[in-house]
N, C-alpha and C. Protein backbone atom coordinates (compact mmCIF):
# COMPACT_ATOMS: atom_id res chain seq x y z
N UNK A 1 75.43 -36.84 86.46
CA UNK A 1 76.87 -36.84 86.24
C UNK A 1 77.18 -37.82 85.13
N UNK A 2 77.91 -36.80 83.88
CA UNK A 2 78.01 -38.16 83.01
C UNK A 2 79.43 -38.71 83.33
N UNK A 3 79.79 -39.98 83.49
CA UNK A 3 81.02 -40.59 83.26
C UNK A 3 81.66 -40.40 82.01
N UNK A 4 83.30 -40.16 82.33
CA UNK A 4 84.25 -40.03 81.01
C UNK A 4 85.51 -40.77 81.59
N UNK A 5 86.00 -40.97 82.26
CA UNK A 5 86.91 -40.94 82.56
C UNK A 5 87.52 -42.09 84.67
N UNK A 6 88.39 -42.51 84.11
CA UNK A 6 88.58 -43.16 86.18
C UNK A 6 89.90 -43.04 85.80
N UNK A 7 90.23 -42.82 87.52
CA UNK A 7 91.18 -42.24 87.61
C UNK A 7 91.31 -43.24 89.35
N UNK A 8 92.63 -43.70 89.53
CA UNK A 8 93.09 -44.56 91.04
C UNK A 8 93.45 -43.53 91.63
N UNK A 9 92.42 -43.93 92.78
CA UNK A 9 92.94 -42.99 94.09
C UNK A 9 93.43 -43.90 95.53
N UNK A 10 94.13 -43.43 96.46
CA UNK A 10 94.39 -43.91 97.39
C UNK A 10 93.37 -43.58 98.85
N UNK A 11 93.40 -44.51 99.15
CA UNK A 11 92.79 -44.40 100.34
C UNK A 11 93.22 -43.15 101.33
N UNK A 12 92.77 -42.40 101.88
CA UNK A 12 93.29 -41.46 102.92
C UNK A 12 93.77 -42.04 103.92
N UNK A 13 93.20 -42.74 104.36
CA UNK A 13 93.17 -43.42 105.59
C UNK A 13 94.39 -44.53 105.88
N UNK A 14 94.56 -45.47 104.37
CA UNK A 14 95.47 -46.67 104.27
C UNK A 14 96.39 -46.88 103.63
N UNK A 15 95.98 -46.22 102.28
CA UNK A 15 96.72 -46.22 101.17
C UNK A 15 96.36 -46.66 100.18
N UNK A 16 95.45 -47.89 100.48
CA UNK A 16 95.07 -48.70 99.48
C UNK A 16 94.22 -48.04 98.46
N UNK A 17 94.66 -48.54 96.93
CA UNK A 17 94.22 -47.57 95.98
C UNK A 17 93.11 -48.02 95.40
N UNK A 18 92.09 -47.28 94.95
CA UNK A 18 90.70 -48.24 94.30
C UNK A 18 90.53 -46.61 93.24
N UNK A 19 89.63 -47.86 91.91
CA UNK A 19 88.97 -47.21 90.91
C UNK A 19 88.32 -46.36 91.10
N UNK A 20 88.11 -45.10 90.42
CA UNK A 20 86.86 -44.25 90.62
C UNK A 20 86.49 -43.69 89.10
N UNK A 21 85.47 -43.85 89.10
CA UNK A 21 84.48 -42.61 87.72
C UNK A 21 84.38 -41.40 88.06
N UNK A 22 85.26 -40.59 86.95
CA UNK A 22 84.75 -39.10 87.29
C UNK A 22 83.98 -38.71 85.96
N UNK A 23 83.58 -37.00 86.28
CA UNK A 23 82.81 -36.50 85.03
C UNK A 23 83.60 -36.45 84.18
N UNK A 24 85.15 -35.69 84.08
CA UNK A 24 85.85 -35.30 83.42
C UNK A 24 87.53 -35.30 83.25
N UNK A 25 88.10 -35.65 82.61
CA UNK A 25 89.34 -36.29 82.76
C UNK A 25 90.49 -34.88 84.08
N UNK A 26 89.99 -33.83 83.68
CA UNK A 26 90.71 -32.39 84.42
C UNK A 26 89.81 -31.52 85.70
N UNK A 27 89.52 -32.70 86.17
CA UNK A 27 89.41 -32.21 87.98
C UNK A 27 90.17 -32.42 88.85
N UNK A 28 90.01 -31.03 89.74
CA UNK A 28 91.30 -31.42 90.75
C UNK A 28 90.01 -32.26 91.88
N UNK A 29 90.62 -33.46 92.51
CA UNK A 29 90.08 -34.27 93.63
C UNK A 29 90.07 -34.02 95.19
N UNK A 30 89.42 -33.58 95.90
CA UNK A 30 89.78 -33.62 97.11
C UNK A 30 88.44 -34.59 97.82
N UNK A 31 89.54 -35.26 99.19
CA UNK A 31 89.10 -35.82 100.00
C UNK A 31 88.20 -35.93 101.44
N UNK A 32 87.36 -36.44 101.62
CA UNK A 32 86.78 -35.49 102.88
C UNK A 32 85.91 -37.21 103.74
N UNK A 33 85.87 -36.85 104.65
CA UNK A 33 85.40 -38.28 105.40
C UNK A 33 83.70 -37.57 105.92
N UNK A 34 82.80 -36.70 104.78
CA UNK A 34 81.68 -36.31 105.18
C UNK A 34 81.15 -35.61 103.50
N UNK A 35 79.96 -35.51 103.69
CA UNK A 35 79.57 -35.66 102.59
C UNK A 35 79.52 -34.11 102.19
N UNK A 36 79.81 -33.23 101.03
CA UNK A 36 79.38 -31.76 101.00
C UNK A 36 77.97 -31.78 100.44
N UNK A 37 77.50 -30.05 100.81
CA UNK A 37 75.72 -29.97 100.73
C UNK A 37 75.96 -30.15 98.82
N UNK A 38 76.64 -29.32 98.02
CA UNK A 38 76.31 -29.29 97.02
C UNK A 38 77.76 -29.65 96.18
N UNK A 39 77.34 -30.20 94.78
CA UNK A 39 78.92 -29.89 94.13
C UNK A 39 78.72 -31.95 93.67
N UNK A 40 79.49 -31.96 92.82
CA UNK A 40 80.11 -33.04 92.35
C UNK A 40 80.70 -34.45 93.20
N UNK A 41 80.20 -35.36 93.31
CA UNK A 41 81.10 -36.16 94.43
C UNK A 41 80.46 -37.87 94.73
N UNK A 42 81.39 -38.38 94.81
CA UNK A 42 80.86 -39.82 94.85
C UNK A 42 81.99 -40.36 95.98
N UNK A 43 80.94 -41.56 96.64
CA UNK A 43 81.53 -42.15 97.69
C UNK A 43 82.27 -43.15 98.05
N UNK A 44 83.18 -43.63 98.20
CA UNK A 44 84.22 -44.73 97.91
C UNK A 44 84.50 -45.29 99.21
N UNK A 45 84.27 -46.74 99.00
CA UNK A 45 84.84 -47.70 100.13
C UNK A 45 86.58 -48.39 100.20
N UNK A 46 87.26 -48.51 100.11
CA UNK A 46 88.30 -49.24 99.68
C UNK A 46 88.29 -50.48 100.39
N UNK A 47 89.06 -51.44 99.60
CA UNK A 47 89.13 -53.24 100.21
C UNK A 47 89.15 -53.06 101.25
N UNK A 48 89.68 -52.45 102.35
CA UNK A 48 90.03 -52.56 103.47
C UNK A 48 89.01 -52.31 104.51
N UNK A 49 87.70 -51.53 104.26
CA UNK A 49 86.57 -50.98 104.36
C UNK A 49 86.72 -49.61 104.73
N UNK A 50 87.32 -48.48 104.69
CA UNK A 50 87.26 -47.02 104.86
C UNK A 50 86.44 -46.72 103.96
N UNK A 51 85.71 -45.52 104.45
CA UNK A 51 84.63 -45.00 103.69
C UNK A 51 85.26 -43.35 103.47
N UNK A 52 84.94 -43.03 102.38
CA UNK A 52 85.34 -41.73 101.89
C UNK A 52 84.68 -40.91 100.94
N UNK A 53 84.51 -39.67 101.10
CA UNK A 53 83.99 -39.02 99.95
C UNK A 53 85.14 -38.60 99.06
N UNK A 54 85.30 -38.39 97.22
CA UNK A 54 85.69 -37.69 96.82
C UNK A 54 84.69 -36.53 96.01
N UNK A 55 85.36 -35.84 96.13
CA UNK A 55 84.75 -34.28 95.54
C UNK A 55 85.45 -33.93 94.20
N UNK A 56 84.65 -33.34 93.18
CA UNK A 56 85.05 -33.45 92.26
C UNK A 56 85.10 -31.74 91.88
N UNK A 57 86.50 -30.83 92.13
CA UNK A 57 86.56 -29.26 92.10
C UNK A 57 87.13 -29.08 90.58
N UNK A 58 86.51 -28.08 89.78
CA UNK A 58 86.83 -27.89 88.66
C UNK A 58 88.12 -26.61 88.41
């Protein structure tokens, strides 16, 4: 995955918003609290400690 681009997301869970690297500035993001088998996606903790996947859908 090459990096281009971060984009603030919010926590699902809290709200609290943290940095993320995506591939490409025009993905739509979705959230999921489990990991998918295949596809684009990196895992995010926020300050607060929630753990989250985002998915990266083109």
């Amino acid at each position: 995955m090459q990096i281009t681009a971060i984009r603030e997301v919010d926590c699902p869970d809290c709200g609290t918003p943290t940095s993320i690297s995506i591939p490409t500035g025009d993905v739509e993001l979705r959230f999921s609290h489990s990991v998918a088998a295949f596809g684009e996606q990196t895992k995010v903790t926020c300050s607060n400690g929630h753990t989250y996947w985002v998915h990266f859908c083109r």
